[in-house]
C-alpha atoms as a PDB file:
ATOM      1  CA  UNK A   1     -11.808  46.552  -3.492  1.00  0.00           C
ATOM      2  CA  UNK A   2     -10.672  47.231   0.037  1.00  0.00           C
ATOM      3  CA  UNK A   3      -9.085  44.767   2.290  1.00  0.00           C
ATOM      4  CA  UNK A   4     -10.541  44.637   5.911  1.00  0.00           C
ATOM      5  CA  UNK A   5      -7.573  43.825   8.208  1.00  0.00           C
ATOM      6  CA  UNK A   6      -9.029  41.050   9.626  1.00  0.00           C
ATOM      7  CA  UNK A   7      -9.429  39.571   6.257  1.00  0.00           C
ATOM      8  CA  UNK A   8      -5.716  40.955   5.283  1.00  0.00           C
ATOM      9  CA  UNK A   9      -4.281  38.758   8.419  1.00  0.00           C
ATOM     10  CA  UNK A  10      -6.289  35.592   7.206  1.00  0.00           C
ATOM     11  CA  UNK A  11      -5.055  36.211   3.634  1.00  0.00           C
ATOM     12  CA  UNK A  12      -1.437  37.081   4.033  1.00  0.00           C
ATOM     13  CA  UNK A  13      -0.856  35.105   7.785  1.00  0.00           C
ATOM     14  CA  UNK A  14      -3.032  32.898   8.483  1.00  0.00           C
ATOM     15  CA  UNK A  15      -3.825  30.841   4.984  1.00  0.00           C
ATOM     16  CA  UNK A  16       0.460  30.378   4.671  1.00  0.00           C
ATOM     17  CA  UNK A  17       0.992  29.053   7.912  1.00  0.00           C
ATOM     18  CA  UNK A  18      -2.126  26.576   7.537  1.00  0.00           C
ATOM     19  CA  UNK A  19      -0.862  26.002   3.954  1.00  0.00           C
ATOM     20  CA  UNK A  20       2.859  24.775   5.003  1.00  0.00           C
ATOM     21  CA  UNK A  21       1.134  23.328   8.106  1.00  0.00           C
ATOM     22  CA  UNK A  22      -1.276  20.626   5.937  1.00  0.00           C
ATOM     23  CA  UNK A  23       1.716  20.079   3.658  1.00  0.00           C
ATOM     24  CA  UNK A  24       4.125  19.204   6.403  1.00  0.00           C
ATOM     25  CA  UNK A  25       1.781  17.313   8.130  1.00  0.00           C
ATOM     26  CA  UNK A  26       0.733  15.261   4.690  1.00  0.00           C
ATOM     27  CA  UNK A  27       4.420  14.927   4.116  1.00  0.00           C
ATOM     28  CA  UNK A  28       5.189  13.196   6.993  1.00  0.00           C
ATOM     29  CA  UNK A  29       1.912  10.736   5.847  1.00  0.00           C
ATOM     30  CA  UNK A  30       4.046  10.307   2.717  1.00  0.00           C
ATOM     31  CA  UNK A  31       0.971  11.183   0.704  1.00  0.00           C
ATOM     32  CA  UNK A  32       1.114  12.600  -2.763  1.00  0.00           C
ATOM     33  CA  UNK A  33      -0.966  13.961  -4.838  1.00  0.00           C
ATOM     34  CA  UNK A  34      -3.271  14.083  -2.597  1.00  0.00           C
ATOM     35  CA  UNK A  35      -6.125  16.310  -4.039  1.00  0.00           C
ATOM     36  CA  UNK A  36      -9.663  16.129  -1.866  1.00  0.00           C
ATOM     37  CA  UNK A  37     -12.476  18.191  -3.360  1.00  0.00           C
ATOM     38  CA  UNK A  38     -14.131  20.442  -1.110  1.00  0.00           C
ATOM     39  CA  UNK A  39     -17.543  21.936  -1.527  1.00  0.00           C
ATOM     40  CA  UNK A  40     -17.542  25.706  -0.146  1.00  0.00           C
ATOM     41  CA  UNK A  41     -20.292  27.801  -0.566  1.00  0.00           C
ATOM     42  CA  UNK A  42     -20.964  30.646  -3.319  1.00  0.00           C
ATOM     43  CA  UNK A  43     -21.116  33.550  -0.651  1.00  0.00           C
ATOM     44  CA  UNK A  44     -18.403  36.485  -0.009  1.00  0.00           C
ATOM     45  CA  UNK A  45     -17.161  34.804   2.865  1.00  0.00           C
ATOM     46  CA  UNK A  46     -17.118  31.146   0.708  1.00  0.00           C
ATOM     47  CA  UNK A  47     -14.709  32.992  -1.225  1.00  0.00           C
ATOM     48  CA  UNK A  48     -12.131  33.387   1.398  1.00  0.00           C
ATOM     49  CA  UNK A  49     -12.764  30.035   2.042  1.00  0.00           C
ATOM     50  CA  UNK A  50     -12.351  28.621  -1.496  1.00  0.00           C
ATOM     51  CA  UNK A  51      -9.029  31.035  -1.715  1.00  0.00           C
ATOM     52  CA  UNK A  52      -7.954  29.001   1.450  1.00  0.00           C
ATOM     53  CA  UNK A  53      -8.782  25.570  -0.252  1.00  0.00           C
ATOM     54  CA  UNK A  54      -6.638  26.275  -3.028  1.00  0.00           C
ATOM     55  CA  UNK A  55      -3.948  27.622  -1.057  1.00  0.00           C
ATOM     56  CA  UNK A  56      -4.008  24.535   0.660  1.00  0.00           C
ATOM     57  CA  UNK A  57      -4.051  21.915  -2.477  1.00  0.00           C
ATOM     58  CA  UNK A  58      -7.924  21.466  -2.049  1.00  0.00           C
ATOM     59  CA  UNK A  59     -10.236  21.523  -5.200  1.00  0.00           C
ATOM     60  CA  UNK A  60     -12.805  23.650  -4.303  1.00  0.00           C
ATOM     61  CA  UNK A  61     -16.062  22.954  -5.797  1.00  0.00           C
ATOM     62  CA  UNK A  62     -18.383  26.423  -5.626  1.00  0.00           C
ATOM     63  CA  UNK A  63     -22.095  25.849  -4.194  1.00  0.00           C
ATOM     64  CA  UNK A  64     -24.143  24.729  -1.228  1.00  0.00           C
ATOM     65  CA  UNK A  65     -27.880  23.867  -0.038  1.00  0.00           C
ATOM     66  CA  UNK A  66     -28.873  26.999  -0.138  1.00  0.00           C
ATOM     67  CA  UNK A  67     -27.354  27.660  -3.867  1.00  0.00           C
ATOM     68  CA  UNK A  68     -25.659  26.183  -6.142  1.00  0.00           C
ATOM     69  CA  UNK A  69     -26.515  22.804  -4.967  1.00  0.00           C
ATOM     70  CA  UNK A  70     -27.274  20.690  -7.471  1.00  0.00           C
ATOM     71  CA  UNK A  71     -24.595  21.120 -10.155  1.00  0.00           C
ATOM     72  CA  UNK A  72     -22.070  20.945  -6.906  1.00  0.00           C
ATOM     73  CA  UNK A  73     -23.440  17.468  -6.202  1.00  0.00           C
ATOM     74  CA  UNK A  74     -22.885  16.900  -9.615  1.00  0.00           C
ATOM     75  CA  UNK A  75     -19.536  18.529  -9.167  1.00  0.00           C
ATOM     76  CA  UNK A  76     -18.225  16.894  -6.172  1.00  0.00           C
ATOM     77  CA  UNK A  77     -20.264  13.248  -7.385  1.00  0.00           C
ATOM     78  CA  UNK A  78     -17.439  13.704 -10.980  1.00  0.00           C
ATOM     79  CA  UNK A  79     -14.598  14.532  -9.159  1.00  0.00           C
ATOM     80  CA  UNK A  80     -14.608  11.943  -6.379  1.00  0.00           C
ATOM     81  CA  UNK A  81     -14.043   9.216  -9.852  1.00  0.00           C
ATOM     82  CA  UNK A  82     -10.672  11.014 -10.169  1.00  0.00           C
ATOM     83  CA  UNK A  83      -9.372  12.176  -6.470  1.00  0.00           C
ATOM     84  CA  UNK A  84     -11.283   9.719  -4.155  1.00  0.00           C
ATOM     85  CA  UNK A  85     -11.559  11.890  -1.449  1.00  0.00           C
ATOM     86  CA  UNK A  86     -13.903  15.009  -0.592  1.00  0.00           C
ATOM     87  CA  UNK A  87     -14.589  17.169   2.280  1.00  0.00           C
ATOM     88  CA  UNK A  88     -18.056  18.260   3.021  1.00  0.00           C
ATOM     89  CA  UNK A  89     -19.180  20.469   5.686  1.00  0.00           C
ATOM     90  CA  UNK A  90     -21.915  18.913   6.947  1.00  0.00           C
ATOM     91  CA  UNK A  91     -23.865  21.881   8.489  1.00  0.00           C
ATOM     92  CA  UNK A  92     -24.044  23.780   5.352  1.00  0.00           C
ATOM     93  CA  UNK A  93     -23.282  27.727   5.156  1.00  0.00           C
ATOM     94  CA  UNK A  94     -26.534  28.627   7.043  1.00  0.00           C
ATOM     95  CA  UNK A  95     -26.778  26.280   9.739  1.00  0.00           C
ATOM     96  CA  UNK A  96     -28.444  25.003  11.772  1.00  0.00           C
ATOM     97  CA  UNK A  97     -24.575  24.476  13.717  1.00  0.00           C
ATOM     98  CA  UNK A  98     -24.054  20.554  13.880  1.00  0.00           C
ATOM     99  CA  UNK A  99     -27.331  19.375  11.864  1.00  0.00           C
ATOM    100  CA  UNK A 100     -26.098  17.194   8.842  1.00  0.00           C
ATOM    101  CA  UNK A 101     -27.628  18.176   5.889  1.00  0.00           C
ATOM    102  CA  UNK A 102     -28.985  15.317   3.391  1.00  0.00           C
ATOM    103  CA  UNK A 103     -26.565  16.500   0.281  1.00  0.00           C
ATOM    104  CA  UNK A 104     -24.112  14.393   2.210  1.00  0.00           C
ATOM    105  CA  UNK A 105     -26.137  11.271   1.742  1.00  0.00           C
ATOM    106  CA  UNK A 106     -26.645  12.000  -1.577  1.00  0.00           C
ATOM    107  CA  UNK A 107     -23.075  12.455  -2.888  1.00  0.00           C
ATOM    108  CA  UNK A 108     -22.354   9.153  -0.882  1.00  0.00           C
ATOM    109  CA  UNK A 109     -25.383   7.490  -2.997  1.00  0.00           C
ATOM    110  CA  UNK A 110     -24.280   8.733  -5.788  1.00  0.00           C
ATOM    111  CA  UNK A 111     -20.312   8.213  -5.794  1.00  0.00           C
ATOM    112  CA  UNK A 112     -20.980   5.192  -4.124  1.00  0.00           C
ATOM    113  CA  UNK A 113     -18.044   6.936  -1.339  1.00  0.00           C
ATOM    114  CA  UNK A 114     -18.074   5.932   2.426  1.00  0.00           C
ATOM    115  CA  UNK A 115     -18.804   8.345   5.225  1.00  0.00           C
ATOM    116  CA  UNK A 116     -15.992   9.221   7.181  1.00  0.00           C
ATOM    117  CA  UNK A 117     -16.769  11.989  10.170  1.00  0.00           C
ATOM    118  CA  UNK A 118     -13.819  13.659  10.980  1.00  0.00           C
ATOM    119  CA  UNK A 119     -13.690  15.428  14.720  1.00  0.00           C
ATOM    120  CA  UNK A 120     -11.633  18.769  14.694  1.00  0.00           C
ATOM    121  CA  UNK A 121     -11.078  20.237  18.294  1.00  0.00           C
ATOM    122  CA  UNK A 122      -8.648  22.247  19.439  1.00  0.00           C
ATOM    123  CA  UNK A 123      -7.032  23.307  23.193  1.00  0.00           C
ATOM    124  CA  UNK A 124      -7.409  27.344  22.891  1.00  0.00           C
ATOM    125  CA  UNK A 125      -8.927  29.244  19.704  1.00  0.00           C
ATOM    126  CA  UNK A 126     -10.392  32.462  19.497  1.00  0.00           C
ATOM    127  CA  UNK A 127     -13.898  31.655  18.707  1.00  0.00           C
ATOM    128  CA  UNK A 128     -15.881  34.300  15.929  1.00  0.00           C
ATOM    129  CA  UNK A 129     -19.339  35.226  16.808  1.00  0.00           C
ATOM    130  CA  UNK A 130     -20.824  33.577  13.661  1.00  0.00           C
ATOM    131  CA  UNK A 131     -23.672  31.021  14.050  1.00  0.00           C
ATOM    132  CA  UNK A 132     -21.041  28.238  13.235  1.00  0.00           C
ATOM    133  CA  UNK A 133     -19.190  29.239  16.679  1.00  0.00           C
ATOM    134  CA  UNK A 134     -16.229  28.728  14.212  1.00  0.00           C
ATOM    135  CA  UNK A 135     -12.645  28.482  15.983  1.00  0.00           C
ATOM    136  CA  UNK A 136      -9.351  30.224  14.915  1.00  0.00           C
ATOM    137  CA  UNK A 137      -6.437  28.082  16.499  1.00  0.00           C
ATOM    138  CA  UNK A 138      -3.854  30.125  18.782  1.00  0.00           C
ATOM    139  CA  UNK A 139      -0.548  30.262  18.073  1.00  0.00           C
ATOM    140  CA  UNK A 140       0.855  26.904  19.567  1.00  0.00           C
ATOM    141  CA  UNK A 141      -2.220  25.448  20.548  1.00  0.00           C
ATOM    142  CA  UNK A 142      -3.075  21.809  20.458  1.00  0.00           C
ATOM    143  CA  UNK A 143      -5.260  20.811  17.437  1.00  0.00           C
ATOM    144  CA  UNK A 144      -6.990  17.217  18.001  1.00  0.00           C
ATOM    145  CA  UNK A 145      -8.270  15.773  14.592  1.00  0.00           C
ATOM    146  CA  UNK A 146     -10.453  12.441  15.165  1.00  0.00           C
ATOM    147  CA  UNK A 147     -11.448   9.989  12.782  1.00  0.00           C
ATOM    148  CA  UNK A 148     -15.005   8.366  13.123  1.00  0.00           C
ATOM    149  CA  UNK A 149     -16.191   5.461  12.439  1.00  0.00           C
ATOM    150  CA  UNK A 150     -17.450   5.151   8.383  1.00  0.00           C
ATOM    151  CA  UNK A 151     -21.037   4.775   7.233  1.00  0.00           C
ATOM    152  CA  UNK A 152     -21.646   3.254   4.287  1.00  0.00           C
ATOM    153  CA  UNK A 153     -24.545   4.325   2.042  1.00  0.00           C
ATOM    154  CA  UNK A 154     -26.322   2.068  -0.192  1.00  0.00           C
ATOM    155  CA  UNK A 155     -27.129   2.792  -3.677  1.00  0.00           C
ATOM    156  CA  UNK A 156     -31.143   2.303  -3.226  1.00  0.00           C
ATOM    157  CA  UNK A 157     -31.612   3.776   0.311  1.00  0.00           C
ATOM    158  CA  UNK A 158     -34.953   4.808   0.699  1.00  0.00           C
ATOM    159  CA  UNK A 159     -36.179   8.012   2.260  1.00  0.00           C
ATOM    160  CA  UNK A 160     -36.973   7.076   5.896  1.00  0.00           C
ATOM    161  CA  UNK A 161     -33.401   4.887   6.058  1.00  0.00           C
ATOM    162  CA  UNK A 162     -31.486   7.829   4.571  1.00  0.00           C
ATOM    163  CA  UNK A 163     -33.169  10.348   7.339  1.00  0.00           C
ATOM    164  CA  UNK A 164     -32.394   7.240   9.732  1.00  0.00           C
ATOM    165  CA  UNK A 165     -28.787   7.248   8.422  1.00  0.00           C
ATOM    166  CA  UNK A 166     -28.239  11.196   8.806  1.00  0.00           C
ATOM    167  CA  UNK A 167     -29.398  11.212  12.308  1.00  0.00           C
ATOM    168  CA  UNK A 168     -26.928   8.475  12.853  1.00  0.00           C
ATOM    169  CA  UNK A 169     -24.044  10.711  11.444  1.00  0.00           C
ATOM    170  CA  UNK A 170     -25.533  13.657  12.907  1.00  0.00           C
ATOM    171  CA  UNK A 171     -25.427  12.111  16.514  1.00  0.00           C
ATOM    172  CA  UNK A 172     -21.584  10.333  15.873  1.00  0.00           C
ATOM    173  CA  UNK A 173     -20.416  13.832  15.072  1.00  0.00           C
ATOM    174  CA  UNK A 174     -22.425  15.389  18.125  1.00  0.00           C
ATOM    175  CA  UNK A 175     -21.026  13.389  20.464  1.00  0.00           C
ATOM    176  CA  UNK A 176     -17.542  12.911  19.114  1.00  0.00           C
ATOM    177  CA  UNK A 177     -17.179  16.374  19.051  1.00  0.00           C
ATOM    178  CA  UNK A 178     -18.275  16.867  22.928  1.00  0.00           C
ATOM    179  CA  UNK A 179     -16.038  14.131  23.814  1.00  0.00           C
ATOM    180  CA  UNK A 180     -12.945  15.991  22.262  1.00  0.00           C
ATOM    181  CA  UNK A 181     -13.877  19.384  23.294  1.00  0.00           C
ATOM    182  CA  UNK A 182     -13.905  18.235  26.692  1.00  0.00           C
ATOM    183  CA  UNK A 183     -10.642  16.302  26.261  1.00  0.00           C
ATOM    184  CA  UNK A 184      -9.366  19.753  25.106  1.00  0.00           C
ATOM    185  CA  UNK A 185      -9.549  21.018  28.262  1.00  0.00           C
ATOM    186  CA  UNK A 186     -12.854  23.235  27.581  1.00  0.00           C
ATOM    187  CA  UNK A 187     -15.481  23.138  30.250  1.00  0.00           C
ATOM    188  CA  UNK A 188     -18.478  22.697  27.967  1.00  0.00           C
ATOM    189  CA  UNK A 189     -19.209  21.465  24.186  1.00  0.00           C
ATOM    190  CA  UNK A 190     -18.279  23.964  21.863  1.00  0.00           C
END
């Protein structure tokens, strides 16, 4: 199989640099052992992403809301016994960009885990022309990583409080990420 260039710089540049980046960075937190489980879609480009995860000391889980969902719950629900942390993406792999999907709720029902939005924002980034408006850092820019405040999700929420609850997060991360965009220096929201 061929290797586009672009994916050649993200593979043998890029994924490194993050790699010793996360581990410094986790060093100097004096965490070990520190496995989160992240769940990354089942498409080609989930595949570069699931690459990354592992490069990074992630365990990626493989599916999404769009496939694979319901044996990654399942997945992600087991796992989060063992390594007490995971990483969701709450928009899913198809969008809509920003709107929180209710698999989150569910693995928080089900693992009985807190919500805890995290806020990434950075000072300049090349930004791709995907639907996700997702941002490549430049060299020696400033990242920004906020923490939220966490939601915790009862066992026996019903369906209009869990919809209730997902707007919440929905709106935290909306305007948490506008507030640090715009600390960032950038103009607009991103």
């Amino acid at each position: 199989m061929a290797i586009h260039p672009y994916h050649y710089l993200v593979i043998n540049f890029l994924i490194p640099l993050g790699y010793y980046l996360l581990r410094f960075y986790l060093s100097m937190l004096r965490v070990k052992h520190f496995k989160p489980v992240v769940m990354i879609s089942q498409s080609k480009d989930g595949e570069l992403a699931a690459r990354l995860a592992k490069r990074l000391g992630l365990i990626p889980v493989r599916g999404s809301s769009s496939k694979g969902g319901t044996s990654a719950l399942a997945a992600v629900s087991e796992a989060l016994k063992k390594n007490l942390v995971a990483i969701h993406i709450v928009d899913g792999p198809r969008g809509p960009r920003g709107v929180v999907k209710p698999g989150l709720i569910s693995i928080a029902q089900i693992s009985g885990g807190v919500i805890l939005p995290i806020i990434v924002s950075v000072e300049k980034a090349w930004m791709a022309g995907s639907w996700d408006r997702f941002l490549i850092p430049k060299p020696f820019s400033k990242v920004t990583i906020e923490w939220g405040q966490p939601f915790a999700v009862p066992r026996g929420l019903d369906i209009d409080s869990s919809e209730e609850l997902r707007g919440a997060i929905q709106n935290n991360l909306s305007e948490g990420h506008a507030e640090a965009d715009r600390n960032a220096g950038w103009d607009h929201p991103i």
